[in-house]
Structure formats: structure tokens, C-alpha cells
Protein backbone atom coordinates (compact mmCIF):
# COMPACT_ATOMS: atom_id res chain seq x y z
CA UNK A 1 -22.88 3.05 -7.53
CA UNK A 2 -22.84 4.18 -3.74
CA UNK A 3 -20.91 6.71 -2.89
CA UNK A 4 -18.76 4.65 -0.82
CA UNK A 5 -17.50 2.34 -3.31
CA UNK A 6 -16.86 5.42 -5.64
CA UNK A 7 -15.11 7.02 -2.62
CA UNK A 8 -12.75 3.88 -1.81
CA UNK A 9 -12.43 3.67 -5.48
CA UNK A 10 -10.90 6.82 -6.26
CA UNK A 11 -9.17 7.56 -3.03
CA UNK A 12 -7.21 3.82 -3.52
CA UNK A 13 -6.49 4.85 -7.16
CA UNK A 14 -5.08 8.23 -5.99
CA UNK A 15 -3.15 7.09 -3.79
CA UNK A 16 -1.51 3.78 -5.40
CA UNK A 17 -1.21 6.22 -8.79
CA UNK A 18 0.98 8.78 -6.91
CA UNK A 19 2.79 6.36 -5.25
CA UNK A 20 3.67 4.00 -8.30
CA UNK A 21 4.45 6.92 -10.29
CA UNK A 22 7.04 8.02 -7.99
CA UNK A 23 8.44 4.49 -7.96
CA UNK A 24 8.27 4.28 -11.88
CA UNK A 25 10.25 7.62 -12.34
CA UNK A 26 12.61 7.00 -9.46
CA UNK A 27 13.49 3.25 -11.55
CA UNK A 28 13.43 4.33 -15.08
CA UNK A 29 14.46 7.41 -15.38
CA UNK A 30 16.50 8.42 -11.59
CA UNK A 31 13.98 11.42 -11.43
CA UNK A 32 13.80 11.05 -7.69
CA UNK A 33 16.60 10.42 -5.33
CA UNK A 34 16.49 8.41 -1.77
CA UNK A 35 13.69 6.67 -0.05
CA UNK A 36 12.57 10.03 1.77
CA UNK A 37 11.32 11.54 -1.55
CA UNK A 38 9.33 8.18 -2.11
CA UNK A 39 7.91 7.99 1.01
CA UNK A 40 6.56 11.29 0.66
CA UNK A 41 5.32 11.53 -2.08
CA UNK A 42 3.24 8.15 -0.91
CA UNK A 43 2.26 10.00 2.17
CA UNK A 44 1.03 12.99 0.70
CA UNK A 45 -1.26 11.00 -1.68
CA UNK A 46 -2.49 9.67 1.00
CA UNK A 47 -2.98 12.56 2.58
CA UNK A 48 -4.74 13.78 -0.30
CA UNK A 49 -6.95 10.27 -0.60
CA UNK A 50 -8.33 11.24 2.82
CA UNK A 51 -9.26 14.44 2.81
CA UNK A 52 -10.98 13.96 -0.49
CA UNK A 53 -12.60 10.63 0.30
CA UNK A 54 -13.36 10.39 4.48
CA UNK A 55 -16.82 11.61 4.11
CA UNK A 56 -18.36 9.13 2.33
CA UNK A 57 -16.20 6.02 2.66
CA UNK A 58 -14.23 7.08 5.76
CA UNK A 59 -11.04 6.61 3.32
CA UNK A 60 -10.07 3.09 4.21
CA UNK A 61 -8.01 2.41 0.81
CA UNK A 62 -6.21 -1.37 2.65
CA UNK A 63 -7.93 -4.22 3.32
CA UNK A 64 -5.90 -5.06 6.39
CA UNK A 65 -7.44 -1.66 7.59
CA UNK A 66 -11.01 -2.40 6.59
CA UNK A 67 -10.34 -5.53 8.74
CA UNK A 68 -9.27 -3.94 11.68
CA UNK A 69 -12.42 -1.36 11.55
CA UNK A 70 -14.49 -4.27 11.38
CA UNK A 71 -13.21 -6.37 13.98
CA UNK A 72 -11.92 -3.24 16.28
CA UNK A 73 -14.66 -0.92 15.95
CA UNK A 74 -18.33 -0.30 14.73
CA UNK A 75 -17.25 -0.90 10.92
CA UNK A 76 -20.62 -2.96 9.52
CA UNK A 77 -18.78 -6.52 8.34
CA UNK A 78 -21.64 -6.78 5.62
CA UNK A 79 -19.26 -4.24 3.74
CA UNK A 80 -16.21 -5.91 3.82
CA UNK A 81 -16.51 -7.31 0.18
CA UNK A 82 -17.35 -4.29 -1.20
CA UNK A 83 -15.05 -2.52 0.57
CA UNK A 84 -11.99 -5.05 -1.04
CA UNK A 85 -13.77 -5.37 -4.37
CA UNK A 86 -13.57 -1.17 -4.37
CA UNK A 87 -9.73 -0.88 -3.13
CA UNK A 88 -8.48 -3.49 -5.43
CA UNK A 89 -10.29 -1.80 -8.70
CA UNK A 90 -8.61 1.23 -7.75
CA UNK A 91 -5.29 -0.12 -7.35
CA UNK A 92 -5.84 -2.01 -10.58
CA UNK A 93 -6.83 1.23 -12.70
CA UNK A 94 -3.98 3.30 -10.99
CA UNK A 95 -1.54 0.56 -12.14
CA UNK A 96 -2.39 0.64 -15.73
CA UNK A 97 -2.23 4.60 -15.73
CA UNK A 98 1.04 4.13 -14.88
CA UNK A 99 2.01 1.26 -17.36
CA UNK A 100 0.04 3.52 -19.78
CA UNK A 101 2.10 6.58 -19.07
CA UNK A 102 5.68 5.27 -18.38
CA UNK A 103 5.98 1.78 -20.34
CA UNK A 104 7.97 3.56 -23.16
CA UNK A 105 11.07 4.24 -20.18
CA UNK A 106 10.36 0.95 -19.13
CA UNK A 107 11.41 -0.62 -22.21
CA UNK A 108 13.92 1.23 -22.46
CA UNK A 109 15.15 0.33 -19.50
CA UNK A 110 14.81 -2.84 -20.43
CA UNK A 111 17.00 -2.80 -23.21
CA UNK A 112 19.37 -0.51 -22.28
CA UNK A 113 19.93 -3.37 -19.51
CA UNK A 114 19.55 -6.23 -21.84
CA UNK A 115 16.81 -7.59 -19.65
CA UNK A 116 13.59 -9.14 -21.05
CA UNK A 117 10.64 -8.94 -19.39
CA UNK A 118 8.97 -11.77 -18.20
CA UNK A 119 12.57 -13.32 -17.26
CA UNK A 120 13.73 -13.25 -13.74
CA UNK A 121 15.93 -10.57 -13.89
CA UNK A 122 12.93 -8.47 -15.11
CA UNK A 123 12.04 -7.83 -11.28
CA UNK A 124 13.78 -4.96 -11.42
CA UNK A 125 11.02 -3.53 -13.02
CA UNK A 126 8.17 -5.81 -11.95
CA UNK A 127 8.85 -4.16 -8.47
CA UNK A 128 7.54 -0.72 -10.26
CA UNK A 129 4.54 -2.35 -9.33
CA UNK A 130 4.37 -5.21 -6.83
CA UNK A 131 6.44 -5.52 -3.83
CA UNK A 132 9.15 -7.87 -3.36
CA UNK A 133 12.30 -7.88 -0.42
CA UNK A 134 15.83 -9.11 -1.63
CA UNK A 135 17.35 -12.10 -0.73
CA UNK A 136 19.36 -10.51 1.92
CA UNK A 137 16.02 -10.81 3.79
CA UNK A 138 14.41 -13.95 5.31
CA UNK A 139 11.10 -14.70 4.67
CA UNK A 140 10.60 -14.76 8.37
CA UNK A 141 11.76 -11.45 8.89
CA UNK A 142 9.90 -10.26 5.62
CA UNK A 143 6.61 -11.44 7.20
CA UNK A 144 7.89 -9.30 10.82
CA UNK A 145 8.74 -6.69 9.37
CA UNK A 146 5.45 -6.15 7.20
CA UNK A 147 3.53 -7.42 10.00
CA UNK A 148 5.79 -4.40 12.66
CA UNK A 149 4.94 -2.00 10.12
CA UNK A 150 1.05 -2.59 9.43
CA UNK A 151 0.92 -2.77 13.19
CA UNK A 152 2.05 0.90 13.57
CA UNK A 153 -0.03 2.29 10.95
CA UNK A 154 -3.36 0.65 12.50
CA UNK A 155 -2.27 2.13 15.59
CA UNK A 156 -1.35 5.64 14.59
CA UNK A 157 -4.78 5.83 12.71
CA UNK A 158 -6.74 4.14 16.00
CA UNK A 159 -4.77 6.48 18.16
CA UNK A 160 -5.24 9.46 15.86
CA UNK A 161 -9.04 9.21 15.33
CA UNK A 162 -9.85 8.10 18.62
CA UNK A 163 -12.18 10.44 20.46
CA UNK A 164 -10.66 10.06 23.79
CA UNK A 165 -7.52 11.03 22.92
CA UNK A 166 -7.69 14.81 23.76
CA UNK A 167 -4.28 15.30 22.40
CA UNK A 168 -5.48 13.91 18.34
CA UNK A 169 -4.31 15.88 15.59
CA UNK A 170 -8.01 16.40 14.51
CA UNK A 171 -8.18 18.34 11.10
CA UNK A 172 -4.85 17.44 10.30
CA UNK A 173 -5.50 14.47 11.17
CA UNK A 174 -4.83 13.30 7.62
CA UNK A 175 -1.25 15.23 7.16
CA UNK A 176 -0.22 13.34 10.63
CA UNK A 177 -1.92 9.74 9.22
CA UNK A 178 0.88 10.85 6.30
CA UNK A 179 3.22 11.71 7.72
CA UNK A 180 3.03 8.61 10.05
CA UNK A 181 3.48 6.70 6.50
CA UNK A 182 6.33 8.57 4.84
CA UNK A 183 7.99 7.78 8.40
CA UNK A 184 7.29 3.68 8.28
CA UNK A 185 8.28 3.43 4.57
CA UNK A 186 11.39 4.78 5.24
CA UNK A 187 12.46 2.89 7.67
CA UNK A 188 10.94 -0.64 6.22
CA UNK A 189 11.43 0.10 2.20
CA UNK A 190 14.70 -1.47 2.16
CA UNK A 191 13.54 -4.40 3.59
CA UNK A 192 10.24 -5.42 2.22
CA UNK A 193 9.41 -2.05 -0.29
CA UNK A 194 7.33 -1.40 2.74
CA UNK A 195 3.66 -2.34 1.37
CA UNK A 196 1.53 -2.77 4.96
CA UNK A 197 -1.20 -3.18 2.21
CA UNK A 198 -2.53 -5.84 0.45
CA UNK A 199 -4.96 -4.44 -2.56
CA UNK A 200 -2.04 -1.82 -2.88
CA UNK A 201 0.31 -5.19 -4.25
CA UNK A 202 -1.58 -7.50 -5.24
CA UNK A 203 -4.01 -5.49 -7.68
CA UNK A 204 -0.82 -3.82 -9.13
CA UNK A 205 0.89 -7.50 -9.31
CA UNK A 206 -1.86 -9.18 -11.05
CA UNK A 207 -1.71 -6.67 -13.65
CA UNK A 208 2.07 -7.16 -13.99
CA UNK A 209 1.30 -10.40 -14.56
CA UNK A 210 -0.79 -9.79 -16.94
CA UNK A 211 1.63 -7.04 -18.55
CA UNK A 212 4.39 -9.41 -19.42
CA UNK A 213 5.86 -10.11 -16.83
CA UNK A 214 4.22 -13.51 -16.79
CA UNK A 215 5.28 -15.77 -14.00
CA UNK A 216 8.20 -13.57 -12.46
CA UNK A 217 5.48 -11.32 -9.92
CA UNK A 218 4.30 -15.04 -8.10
CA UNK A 219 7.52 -16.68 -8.13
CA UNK A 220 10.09 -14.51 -7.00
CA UNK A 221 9.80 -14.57 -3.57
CA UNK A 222 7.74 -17.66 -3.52
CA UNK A 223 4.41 -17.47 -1.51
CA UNK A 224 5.90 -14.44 0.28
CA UNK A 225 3.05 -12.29 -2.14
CA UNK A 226 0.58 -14.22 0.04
CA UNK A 227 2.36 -14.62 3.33
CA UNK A 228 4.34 -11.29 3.31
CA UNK A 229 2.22 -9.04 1.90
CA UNK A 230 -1.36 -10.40 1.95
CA UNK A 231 -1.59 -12.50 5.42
CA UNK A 232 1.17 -10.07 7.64
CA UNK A 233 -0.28 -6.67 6.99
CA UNK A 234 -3.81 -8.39 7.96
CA UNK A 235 -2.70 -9.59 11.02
CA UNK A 236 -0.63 -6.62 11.85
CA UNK A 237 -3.38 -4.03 11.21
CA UNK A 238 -5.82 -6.15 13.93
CA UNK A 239 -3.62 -6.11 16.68
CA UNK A 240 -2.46 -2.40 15.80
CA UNK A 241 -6.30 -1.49 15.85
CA UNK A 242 -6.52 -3.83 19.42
CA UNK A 243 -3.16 -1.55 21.10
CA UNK A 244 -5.57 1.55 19.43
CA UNK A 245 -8.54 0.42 21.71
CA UNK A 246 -6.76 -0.64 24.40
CA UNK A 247 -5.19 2.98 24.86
CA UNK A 248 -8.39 4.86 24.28
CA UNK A 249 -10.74 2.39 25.50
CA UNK A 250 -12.66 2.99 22.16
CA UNK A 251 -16.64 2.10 22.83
């Protein structure tokens, strides 16, 4: 196995495993409180991802990234397959630790709330693991608001590791790339759960689906999983990488 593959591997699995867990506690059992302490905790994993990762793989963990390296800078396209293949087995793994670990406060959630899984009001738990906005939310402005928020991550990580920008927060590069996260899911979360990932929900949604909750993770919000959460952060992360270049003038 290259180490690149290993490295997107693990650093994907870190990262969607910190993040779910949060999201698991927070729903089952109130350990958390607010968005902030989500969004943190998501930022610090990835935080973590990178610093433990960037060497080998240069810590990609999103697709919609991996995209936006390819088609923005020297990123070698012949990768991109094993670059998804690698970020969706992690995601996959890191969702079944996390069934593993908390489906026994799941269930009882579930019952204590009369709600079977695999029935539509068994979102409220399916969203441990995929993404899904309320119905307060258009699908339009679900697909602007993932593609807004994508956008800004591609360019804080363009703009970040850009050489020419003298002003880069170089070794911490991976704290600001974090922080930069914790920022965007706070202000997007209560819109679309703020994925501006696509092997980060749909690797964890497949395996709800496969958990029991049957049809509910493709049907709730329609084809927004594809168009919302699969197509927008792709599209966002390109131009965000194009604003990157066009600011640093990135060779």
C-alpha cells in the first residue's frame, strides 16, 4: 500500500471519527453544548489529520479538494481515484467506529423517543452521520450555501499554502486551516450541517444505509445528497482554489 493512500486513509478516518463522535455525543447523550464546541472539535481533528498526514499524502482528506489541487495546481490527475477510493474508506471505517462505540445511546434514544429507525423521523439520528438541512431551507440555498462555504475553505488553504504569500501562517499552517473550519461550520451548521465535503457524507451515509436506516439517508432531502453535498462542495472548492491562484499568482 503506498504511503499516500495509507496517509489519506488515516488522516480522513481521524478526522471524520472525531468529528462524528462529537456529533454522536452532542445527539444522544447532550455531552456537548452549541455549535462552537462541534466545530472545534472538527477543526482540531483536522488539525491533527494534517500535521500527522501532509508528508506523504499532502493531507487532502475531500474530494472537492483533491479536485481543486488537480485542476488549480500541480496535483498529478492520474491520482484522483486513488485519492477518492482512500478518503471514502476512511470515512467509511471512522463511521462504523462510531456506530460501534455509541449505537447502544442510539437506541436508546430511539426508544426513549419512540422513533424507529429506518422511519422518517429516524433522521434525527441518521444525521449522526450524513448531512441533511431542514425544511426551513431551500434546496437552492442548500446548494449556495455548501457551495459559499467549500469556496472559503479552498481559498483559505490556497491562500494559506501559497508561497507568495509572505504573510502565510507557515507551521501553523494547520491550526489556522482549523481554525478556518471551526469558523465556516459555525456559521453554515444550521443551515446545511455544514459538510463542504463529499467522502466526509456520503461514506458515512452509505453506511447508515446500510445500518438500518434503510431508505431515510437518500430520501430525505431528495437528490440534495448528490446536488448539495456531492456536486456544490466540488464546484465550490474549484473556484475557491481559482480566487487562491488568482491572489498569489500560484505557478
Amino acid at each position: 500500500m503506498p504511503k499516500w493512500f495509507a496517509s489519506e486513509v488515516i488522516g480522513t478516518f481521524i478526522m471524520v471519527f472525531l468529528g462524528l463522535g462529537i456529533v454522536a455525543g452532542s445527539v444522544t447523550t447532550d455531552a456537548s453544548e452549541g455549535i462552537f464546541q462541534i466545530a472545534a472539535v472538527w477543526g482540531l481533528g483536522l488539525a491533527c489529520a494534517i500535521y500527522l498526514t501532509t508528508h506523504h499524502s499532502g493531507a487532502h482528506f475531500n474530494p472537492a479538494i483533491t479536485l481543486a489541487f488537480a485542476f488549480q495546481a500541480d496535483f498529478p490527475k492520474r491520482r484522483i481515484p486513488g485519492y477518492f477510493a482512500a478518503q471514502l474508506l476512511g470515512a467509511f471505517i471512522a463511521a462504523s467506529a462510531v456506530f460501534f462505540l455509541f449505537e447502544s445511546q442510539i437506541s436508546a434514544f430511539e426508544e426513549s423517543r419512540h422513533i424507529t429507525r429506518g422511519d422518517a423521523a429516524s433522521v434525527a439520528t441518521a444525521r449522526i452521520f450524513g448531512e441533511y438541512y431542514p425544511e426551513s431551507v431551500s434546496h437552492i440555498n442548500a446548494i449556495c450555501a455548501e457551495f459559499l462555504g467549500t469556496l472559503l475553505l479552498a481559498l483559505v488553504i490556497f491562500g494559506f499554502t501559497a508561497k507568495e504569500n509572505k504573510s502565510g501562517p507557515e507551521p501553523m499552517t494547520p491550526i489556522a486551516i482549523g481554525m478556518a473550519l471551526t469558523t465556516l461550520i459555525c456559521v453554515f451548521a444550521p443551515l446545511t450541517q455544514a459538510g463542504f465535503n463529499p467522502a466526509r457524507d456520503l461514506a458515512p451515509r452509505f453506511f447508515s444505509a446500510i445500518a438500518g436506516w434503510g431508505t431515510v439517508p437518500f430520501s430525505h432531502n431528495g437528490i440534495g445528497w448528490l446536488t448539495v453535498y456531492v456536486l456544490a462542495p466540488c464546484g465550490g472548492a474549484l473556484t475557491g482554489a481559482w480566487i487562491g491562484n488568482f491572489l498569489f499568482s500560484r505557478k
